[in-house]
N, C-alpha and C. Protein backbone atom coordinates (compact mmCIF):
# COMPACT_ATOMS: atom_id res chain seq x y z
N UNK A 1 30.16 6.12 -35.46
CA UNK A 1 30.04 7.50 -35.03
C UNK A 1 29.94 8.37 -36.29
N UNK A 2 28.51 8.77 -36.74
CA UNK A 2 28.49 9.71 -37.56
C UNK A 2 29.20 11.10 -37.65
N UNK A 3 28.98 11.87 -36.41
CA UNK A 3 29.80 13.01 -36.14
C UNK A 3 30.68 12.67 -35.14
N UNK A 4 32.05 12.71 -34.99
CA UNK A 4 33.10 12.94 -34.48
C UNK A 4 33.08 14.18 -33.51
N UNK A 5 33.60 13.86 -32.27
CA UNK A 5 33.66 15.47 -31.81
C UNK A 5 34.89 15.48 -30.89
N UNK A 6 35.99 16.12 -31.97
CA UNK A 6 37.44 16.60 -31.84
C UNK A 6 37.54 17.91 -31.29
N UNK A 7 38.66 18.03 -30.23
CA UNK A 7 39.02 19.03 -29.60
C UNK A 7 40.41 19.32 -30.00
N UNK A 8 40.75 20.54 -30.45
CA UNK A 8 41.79 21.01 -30.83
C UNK A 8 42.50 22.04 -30.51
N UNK A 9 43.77 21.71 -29.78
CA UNK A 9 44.45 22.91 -29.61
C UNK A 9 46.22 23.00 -29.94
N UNK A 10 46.92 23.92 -29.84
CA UNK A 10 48.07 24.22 -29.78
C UNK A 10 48.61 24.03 -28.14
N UNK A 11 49.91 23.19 -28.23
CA UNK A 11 50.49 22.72 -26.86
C UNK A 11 51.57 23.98 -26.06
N UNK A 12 51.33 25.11 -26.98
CA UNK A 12 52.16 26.46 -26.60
C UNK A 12 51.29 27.88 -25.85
N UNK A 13 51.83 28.48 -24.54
CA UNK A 13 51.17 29.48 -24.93
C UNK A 13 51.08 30.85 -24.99
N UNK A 14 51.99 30.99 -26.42
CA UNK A 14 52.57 31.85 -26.91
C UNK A 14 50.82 32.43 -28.09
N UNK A 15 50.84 33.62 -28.10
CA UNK A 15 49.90 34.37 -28.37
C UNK A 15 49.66 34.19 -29.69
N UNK A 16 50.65 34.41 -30.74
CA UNK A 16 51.13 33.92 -32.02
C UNK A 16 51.46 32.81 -32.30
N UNK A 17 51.54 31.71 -31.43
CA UNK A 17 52.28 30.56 -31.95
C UNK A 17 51.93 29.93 -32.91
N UNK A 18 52.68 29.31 -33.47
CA UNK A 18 52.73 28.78 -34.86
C UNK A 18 51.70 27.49 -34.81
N UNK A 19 52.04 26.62 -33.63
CA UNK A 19 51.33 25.49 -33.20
C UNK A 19 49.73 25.98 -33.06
N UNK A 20 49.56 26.88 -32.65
CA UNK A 20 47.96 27.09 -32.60
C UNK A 20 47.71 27.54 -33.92
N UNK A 21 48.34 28.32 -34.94
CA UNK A 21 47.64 28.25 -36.00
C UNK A 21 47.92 26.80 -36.94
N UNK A 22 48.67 25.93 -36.53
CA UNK A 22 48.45 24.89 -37.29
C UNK A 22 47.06 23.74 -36.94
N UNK A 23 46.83 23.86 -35.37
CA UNK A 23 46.11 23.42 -35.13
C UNK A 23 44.55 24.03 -35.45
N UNK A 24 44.42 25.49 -35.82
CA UNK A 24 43.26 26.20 -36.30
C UNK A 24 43.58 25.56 -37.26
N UNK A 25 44.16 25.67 -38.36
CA UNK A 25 44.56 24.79 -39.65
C UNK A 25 43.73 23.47 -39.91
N UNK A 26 44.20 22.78 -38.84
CA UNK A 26 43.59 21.16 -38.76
C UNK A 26 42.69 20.88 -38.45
N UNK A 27 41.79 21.89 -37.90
CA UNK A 27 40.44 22.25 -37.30
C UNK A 27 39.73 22.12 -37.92
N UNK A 28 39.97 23.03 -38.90
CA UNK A 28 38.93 23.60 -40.15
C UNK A 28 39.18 22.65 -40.96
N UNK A 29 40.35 21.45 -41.33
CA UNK A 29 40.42 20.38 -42.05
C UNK A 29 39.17 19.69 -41.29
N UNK A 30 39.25 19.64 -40.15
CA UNK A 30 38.77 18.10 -39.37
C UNK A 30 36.86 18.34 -39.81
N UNK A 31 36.64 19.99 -39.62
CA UNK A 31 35.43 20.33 -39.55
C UNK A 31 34.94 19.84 -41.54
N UNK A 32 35.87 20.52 -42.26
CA UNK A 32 35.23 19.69 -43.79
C UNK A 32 35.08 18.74 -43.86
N UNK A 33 35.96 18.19 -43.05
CA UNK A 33 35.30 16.76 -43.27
C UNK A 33 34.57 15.80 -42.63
N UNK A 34 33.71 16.65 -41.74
CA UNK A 34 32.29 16.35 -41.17
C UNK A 34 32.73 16.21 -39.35
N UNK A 35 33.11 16.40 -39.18
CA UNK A 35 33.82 16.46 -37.28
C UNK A 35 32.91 17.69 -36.79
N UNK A 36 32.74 17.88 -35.45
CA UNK A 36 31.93 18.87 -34.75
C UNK A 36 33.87 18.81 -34.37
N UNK A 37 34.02 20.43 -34.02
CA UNK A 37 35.68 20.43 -33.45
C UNK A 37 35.23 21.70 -32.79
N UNK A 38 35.58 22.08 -31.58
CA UNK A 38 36.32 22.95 -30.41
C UNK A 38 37.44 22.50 -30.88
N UNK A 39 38.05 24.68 -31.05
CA UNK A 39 39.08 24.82 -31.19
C UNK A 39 39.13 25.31 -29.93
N UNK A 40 40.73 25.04 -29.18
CA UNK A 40 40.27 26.23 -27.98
C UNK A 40 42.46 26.94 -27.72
N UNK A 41 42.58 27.66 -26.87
CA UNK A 41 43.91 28.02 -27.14
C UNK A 41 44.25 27.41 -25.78
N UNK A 42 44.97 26.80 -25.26
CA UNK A 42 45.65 26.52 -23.86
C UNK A 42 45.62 27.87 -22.77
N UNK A 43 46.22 28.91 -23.38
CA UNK A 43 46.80 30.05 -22.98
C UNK A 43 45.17 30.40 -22.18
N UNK A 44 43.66 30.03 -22.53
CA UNK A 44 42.22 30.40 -21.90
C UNK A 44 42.55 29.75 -20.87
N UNK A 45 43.17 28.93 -20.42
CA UNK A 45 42.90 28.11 -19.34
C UNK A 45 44.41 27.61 -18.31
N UNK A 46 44.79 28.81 -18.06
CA UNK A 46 45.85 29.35 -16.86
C UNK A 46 45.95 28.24 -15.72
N UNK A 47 46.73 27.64 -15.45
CA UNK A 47 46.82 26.44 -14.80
C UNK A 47 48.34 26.56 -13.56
N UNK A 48 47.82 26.28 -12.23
CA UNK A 48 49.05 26.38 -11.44
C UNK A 48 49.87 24.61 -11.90
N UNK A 49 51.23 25.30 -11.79
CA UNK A 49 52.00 23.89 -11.95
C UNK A 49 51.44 22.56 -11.34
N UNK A 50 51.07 21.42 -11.51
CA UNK A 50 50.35 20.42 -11.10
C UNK A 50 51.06 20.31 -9.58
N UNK A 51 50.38 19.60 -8.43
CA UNK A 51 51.01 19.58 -6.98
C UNK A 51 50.29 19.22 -6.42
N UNK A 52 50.47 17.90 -5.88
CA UNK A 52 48.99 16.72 -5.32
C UNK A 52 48.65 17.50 -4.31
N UNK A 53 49.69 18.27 -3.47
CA UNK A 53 49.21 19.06 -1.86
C UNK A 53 47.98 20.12 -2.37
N UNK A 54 48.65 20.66 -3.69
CA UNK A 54 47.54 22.12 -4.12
C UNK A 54 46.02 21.40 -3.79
N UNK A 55 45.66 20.44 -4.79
CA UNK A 55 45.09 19.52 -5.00
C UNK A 55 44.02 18.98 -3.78
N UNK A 56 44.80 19.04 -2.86
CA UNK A 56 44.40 18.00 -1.80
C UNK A 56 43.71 19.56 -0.88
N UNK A 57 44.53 20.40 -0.88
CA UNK A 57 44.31 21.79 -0.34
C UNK A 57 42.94 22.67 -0.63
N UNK A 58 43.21 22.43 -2.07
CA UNK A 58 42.42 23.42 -2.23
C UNK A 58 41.36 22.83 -3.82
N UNK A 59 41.65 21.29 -4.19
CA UNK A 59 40.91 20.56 -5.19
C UNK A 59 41.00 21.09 -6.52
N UNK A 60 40.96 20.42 -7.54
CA UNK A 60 41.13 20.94 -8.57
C UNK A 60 40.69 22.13 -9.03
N UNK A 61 41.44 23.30 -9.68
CA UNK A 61 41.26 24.37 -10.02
C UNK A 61 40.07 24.57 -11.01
N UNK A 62 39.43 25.47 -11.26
CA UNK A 62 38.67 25.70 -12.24
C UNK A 62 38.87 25.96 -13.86
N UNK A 63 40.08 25.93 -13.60
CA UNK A 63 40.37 26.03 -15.31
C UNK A 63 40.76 24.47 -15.95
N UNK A 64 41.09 23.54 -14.81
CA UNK A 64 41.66 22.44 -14.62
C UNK A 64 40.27 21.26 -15.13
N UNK A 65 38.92 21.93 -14.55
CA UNK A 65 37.52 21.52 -14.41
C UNK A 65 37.10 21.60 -15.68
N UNK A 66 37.46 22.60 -16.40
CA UNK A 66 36.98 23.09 -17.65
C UNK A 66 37.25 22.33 -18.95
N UNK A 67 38.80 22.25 -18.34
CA UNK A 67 39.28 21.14 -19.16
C UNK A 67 39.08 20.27 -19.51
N UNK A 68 39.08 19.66 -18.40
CA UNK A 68 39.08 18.17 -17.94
C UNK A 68 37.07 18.11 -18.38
N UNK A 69 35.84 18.83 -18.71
CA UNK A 69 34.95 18.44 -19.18
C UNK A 69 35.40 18.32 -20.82
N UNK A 70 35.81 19.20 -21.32
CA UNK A 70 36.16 19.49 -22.97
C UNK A 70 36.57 18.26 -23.16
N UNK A 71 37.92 17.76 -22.35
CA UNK A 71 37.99 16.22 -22.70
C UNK A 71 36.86 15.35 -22.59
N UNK A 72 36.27 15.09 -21.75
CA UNK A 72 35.22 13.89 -21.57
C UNK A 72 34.49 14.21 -22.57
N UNK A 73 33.95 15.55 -23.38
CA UNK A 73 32.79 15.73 -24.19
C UNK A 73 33.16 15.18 -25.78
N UNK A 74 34.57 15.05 -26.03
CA UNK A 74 34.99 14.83 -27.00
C UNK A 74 35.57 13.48 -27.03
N UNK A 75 35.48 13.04 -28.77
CA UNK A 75 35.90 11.53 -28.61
C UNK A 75 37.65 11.60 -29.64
N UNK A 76 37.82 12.92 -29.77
CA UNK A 76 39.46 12.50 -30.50
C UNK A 76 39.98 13.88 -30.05
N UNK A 77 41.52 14.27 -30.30
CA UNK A 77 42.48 14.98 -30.14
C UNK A 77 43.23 15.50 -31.17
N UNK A 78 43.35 16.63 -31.63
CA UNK A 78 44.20 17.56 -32.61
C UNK A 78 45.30 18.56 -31.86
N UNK A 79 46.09 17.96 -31.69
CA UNK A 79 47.19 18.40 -31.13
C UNK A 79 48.67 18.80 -32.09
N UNK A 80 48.72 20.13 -31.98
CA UNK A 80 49.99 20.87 -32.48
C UNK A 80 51.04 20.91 -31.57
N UNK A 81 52.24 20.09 -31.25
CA UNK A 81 53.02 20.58 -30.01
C UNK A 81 54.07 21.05 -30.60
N UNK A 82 54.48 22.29 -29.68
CA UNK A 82 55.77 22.85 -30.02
C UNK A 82 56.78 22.12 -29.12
N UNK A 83 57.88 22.07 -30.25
CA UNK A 83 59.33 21.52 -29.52
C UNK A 83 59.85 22.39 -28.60
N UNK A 84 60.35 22.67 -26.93
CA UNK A 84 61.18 23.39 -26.54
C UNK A 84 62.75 22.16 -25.89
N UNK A 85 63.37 22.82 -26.16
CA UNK A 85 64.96 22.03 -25.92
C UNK A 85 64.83 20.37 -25.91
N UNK A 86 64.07 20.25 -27.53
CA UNK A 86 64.35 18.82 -27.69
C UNK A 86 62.98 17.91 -26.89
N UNK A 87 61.82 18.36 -26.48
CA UNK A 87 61.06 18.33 -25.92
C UNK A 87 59.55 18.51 -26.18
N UNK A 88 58.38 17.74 -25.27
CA UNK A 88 57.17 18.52 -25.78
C UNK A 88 57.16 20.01 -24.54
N UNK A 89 55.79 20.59 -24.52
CA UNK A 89 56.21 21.41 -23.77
C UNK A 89 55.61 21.42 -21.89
N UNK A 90 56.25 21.72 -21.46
CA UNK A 90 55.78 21.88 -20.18
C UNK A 90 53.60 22.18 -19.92
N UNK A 91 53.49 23.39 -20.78
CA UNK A 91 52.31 23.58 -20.63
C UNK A 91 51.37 22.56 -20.97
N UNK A 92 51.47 21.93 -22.40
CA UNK A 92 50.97 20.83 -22.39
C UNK A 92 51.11 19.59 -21.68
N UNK A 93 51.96 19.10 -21.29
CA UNK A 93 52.24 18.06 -20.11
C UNK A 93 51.52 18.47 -18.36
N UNK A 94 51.24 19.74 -18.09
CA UNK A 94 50.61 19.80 -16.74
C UNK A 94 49.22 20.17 -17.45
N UNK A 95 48.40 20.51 -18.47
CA UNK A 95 47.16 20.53 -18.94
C UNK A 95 46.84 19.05 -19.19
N UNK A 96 47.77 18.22 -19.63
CA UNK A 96 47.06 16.70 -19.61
C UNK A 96 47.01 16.01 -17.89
N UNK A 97 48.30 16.12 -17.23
CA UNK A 97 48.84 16.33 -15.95
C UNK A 97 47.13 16.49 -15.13
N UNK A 98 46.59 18.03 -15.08
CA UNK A 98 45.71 17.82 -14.61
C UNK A 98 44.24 17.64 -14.61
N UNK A 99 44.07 17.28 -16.31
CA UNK A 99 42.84 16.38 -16.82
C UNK A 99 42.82 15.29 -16.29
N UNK A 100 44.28 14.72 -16.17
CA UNK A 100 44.38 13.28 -15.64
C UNK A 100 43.50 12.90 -14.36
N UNK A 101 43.23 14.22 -13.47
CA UNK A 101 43.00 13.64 -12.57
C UNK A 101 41.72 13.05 -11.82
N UNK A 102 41.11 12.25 -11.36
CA UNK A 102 39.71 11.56 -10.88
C UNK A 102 39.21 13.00 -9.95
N UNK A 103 37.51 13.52 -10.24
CA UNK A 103 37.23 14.30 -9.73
C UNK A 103 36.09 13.53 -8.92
N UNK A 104 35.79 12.67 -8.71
CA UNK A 104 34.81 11.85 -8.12
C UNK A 104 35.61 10.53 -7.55
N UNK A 105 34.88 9.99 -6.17
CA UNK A 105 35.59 8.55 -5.68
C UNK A 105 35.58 7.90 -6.55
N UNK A 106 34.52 7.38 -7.18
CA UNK A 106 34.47 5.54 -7.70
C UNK A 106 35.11 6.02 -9.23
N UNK A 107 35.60 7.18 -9.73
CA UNK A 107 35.94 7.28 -10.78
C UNK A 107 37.34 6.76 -11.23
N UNK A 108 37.20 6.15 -12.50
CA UNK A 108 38.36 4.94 -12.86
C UNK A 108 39.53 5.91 -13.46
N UNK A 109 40.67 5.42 -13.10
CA UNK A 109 41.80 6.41 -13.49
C UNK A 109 41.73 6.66 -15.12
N UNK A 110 42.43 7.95 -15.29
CA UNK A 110 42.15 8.49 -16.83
C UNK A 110 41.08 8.46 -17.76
N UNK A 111 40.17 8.74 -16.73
CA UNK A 111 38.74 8.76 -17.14
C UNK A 111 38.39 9.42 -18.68
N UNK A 112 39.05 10.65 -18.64
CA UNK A 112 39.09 11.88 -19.52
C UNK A 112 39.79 11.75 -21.03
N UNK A 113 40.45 10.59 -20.86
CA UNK A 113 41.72 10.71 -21.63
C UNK A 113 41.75 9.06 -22.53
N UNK A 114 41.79 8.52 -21.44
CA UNK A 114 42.08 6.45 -22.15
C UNK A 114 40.98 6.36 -23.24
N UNK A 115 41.29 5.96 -23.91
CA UNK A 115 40.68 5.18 -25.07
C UNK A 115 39.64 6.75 -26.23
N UNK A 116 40.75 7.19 -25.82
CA UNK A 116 40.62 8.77 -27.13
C UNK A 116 41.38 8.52 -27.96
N UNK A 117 41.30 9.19 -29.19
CA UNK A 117 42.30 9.04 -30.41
C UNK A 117 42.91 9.86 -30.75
N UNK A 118 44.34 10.34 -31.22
CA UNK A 118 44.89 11.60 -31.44
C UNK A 118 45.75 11.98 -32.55
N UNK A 119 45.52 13.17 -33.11
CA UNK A 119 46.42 13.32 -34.33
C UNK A 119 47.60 14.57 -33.60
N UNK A 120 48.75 14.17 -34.16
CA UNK A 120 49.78 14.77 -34.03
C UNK A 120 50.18 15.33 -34.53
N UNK A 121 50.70 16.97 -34.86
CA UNK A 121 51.42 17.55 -35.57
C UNK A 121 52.57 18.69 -34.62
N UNK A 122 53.11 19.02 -35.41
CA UNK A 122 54.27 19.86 -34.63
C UNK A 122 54.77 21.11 -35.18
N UNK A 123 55.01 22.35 -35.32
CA UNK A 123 55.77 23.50 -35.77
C UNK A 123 56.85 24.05 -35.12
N UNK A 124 57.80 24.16 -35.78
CA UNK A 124 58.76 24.35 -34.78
C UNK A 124 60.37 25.80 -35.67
N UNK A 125 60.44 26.85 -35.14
CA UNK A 125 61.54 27.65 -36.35
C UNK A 125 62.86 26.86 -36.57
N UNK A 126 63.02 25.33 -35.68
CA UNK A 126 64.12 24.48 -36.06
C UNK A 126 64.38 23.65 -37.10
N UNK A 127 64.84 23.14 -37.43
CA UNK A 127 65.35 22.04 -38.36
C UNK A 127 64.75 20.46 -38.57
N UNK A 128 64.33 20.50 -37.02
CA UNK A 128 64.01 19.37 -37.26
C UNK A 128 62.09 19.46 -37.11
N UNK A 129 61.57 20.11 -36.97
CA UNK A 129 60.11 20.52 -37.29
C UNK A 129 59.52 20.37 -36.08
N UNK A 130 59.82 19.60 -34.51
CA UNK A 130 59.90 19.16 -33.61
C UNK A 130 59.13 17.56 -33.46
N UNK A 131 60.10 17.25 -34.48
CA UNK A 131 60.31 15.15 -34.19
C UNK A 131 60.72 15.07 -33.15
N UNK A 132 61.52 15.61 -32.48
CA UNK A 132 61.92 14.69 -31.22
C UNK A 132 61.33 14.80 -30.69
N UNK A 133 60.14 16.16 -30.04
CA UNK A 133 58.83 16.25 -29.41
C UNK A 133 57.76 15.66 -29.09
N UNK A 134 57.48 14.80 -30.77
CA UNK A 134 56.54 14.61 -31.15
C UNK A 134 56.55 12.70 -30.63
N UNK A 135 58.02 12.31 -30.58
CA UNK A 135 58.15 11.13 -30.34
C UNK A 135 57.99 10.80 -28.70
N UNK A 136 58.22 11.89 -28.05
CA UNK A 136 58.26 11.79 -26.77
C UNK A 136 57.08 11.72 -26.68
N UNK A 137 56.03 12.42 -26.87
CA UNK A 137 54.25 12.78 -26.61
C UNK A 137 53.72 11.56 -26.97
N UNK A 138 54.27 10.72 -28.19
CA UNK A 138 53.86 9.53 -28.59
C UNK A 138 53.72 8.88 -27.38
N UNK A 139 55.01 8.60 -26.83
CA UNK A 139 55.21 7.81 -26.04
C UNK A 139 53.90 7.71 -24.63
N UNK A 140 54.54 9.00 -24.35
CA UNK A 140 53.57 9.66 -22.82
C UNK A 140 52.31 8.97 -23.13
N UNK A 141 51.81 9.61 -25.07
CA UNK A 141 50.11 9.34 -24.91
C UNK A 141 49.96 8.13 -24.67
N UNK A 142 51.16 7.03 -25.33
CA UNK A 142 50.92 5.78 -25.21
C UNK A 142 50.35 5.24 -23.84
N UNK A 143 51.11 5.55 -22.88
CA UNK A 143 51.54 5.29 -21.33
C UNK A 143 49.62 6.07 -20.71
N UNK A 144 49.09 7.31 -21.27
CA UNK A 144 48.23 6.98 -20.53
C UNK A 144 46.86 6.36 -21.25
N UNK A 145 46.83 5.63 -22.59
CA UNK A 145 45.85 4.94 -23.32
C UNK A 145 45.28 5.37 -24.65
N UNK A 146 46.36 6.70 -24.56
CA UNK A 146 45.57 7.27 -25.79
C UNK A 146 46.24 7.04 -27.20
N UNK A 147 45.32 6.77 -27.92
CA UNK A 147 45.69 6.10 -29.14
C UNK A 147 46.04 6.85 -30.29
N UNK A 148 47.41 7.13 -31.22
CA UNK A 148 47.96 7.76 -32.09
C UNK A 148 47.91 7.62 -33.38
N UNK A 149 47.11 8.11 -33.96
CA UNK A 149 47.79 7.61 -35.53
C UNK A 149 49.12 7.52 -35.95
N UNK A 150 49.12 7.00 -37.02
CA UNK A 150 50.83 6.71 -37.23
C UNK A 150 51.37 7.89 -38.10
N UNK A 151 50.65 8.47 -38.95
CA UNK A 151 50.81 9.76 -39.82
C UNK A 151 51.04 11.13 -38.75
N UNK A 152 51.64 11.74 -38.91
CA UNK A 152 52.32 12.90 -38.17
C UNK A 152 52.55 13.88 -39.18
N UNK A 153 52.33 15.51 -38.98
CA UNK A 153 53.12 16.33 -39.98
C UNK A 153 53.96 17.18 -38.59
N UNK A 154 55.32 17.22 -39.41
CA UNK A 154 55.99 18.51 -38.55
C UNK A 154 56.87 19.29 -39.84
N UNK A 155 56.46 20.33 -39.15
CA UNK A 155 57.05 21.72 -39.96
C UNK A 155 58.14 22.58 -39.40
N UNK A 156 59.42 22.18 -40.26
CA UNK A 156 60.55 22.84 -39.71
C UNK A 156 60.40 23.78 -40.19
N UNK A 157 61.37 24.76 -39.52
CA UNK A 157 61.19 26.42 -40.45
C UNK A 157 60.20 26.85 -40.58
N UNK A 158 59.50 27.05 -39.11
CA UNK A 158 57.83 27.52 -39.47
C UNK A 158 57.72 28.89 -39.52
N UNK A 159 58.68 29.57 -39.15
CA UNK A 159 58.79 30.41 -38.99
C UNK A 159 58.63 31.36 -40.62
N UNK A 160 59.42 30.85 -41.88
CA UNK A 160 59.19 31.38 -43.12
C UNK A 160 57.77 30.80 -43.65
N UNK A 161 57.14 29.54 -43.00
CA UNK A 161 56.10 29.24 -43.44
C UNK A 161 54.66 29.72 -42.90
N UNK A 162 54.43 30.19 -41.80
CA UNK A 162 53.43 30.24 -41.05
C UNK A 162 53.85 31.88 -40.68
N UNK A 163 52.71 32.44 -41.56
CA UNK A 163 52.69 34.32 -41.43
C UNK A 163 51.96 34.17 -39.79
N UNK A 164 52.32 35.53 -39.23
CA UNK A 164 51.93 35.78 -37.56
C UNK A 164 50.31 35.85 -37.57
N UNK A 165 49.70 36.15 -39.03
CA UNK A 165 48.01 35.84 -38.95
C UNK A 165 47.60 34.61 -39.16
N UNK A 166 48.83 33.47 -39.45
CA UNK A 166 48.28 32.24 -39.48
C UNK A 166 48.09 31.66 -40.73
N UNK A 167 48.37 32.39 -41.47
CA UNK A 167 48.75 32.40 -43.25
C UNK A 167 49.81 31.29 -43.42
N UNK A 168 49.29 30.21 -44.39
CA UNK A 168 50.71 29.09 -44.80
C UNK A 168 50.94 29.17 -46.08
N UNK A 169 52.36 29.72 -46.31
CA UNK A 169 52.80 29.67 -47.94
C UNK A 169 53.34 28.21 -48.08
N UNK A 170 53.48 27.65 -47.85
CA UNK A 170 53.56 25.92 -48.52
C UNK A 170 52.26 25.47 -48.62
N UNK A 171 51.59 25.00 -49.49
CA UNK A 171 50.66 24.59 -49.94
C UNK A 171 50.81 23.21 -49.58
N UNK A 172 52.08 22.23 -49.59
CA UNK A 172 52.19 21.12 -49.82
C UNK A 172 51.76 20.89 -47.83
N UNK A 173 52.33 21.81 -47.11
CA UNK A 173 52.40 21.83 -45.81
C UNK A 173 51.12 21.54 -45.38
N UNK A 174 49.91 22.44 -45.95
CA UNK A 174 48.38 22.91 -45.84
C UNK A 174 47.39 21.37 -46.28
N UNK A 175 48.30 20.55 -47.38
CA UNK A 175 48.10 19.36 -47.98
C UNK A 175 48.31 18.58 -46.82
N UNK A 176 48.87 18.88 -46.11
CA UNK A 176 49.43 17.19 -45.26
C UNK A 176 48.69 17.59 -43.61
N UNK A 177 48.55 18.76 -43.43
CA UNK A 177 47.84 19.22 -42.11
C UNK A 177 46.15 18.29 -42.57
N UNK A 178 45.69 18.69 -43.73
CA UNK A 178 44.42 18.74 -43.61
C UNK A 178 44.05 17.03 -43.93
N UNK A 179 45.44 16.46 -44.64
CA UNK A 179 44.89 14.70 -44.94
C UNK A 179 45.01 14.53 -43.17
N UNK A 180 46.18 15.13 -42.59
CA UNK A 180 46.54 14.05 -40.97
C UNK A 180 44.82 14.53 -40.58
N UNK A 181 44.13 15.36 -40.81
CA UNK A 181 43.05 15.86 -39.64
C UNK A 181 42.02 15.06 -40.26
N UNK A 182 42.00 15.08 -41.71
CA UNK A 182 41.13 13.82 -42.19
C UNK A 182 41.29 12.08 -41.88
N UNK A 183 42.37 12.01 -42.12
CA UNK A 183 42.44 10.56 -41.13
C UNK A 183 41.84 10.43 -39.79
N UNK A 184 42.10 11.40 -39.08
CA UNK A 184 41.37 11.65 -37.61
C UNK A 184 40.18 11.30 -37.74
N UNK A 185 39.42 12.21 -38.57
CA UNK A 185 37.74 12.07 -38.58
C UNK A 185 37.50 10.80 -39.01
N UNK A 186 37.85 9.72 -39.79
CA UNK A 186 38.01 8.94 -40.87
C UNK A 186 38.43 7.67 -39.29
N UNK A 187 39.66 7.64 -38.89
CA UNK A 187 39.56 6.46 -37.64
C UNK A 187 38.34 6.93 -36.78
N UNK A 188 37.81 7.70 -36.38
CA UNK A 188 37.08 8.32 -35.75
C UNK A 188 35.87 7.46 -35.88
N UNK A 189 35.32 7.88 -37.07
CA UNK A 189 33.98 6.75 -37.64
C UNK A 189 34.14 5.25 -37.50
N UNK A 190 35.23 4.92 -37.19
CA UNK A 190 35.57 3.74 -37.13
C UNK A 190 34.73 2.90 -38.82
């Protein structure tokens, strides 16, 4: 695969969040180093809590549709998740939740999603940068096929690091966002 084509977003959706500018961050890494990347924000694509009845009622939503193409069009994942109480976050878990789901009969489960590749990073104003987040999402991605690199950055205290325009005063921070997004492109090419 000469060009790569990574989709990137922040798993928060908070207007400012730190996670979406790390993931603009990793974007613009992934794009130097030769990736086609959609950046996009979660917060565009307003989603009712997942609910097989909604579903069955009234079929997948349109923001749900939108999604769920952005995935199929792309062959890797740049994902920033924010930690909430030790956790990834809700919004991101019902945006994968309802990509997951088959929009056609003969279509094979996790159509959208299995055998994608994903880079992980995390921002978080805690201590621990949100590792414990990041281990849980591991897991999940594991469970539905999607494949992780082993390199991760998380940024504790993002809060002194990551200005509200998206500005990073650690340099060393800006160093390790842009190698994890280069590895991406880099397994990518296989």
């Amino acid at each position: 695969m000469n060009q790569p084509r990574i989709l990137a977003f922040g798993g928060s959706l908070r207007a400012a969040s730190f996670n979406q500018h790390a993931a603009a961050l990793a974007a613009g890494a992934a794009r130097d180093a030769g990736a086609e990347v959609t950046l996009i924000a979660l917060r565009d694509y307003p989603l009712p809590v997942f609910d097989e009845d909604l579903e069955a009622e009234a079929g997948m939503p349109e923001n749900a549709r939108r999604l769920k193409e952005l995935f199929l069009s792309h062959d890797g994942l740049l994902i920033a998740s924010p930690e909430y109480n030790g956790a990834y976050s809700a919004a991101l878990k019902n945006a994968i939740d309802w990509v997951s789901r088959a929009t056609q009969p003969d279509e094979p489960p996790l159509t959208a999603l299995a055998g994608k590749t994903a880079a992980l990073l995390a921002a978080s104003p805690g201590g621990y940068g949100g590792v414990r987040g990041l281990a849980q999402l591991r897991a999940f991605f594991g469970n539905i096929r999607i494949a992780v690199l082993e390199p991760q950055v998380t940024i504790h205290n993002a809060h002194s690091i990551i200005s509200q325009d998206g500005t990073f005063s650690d340099p060393s921070i800006v160093l390790s966002i842009r190698s994890l997004a280069e590895a991406l492109v880099t397994s990518l090419r296989g």
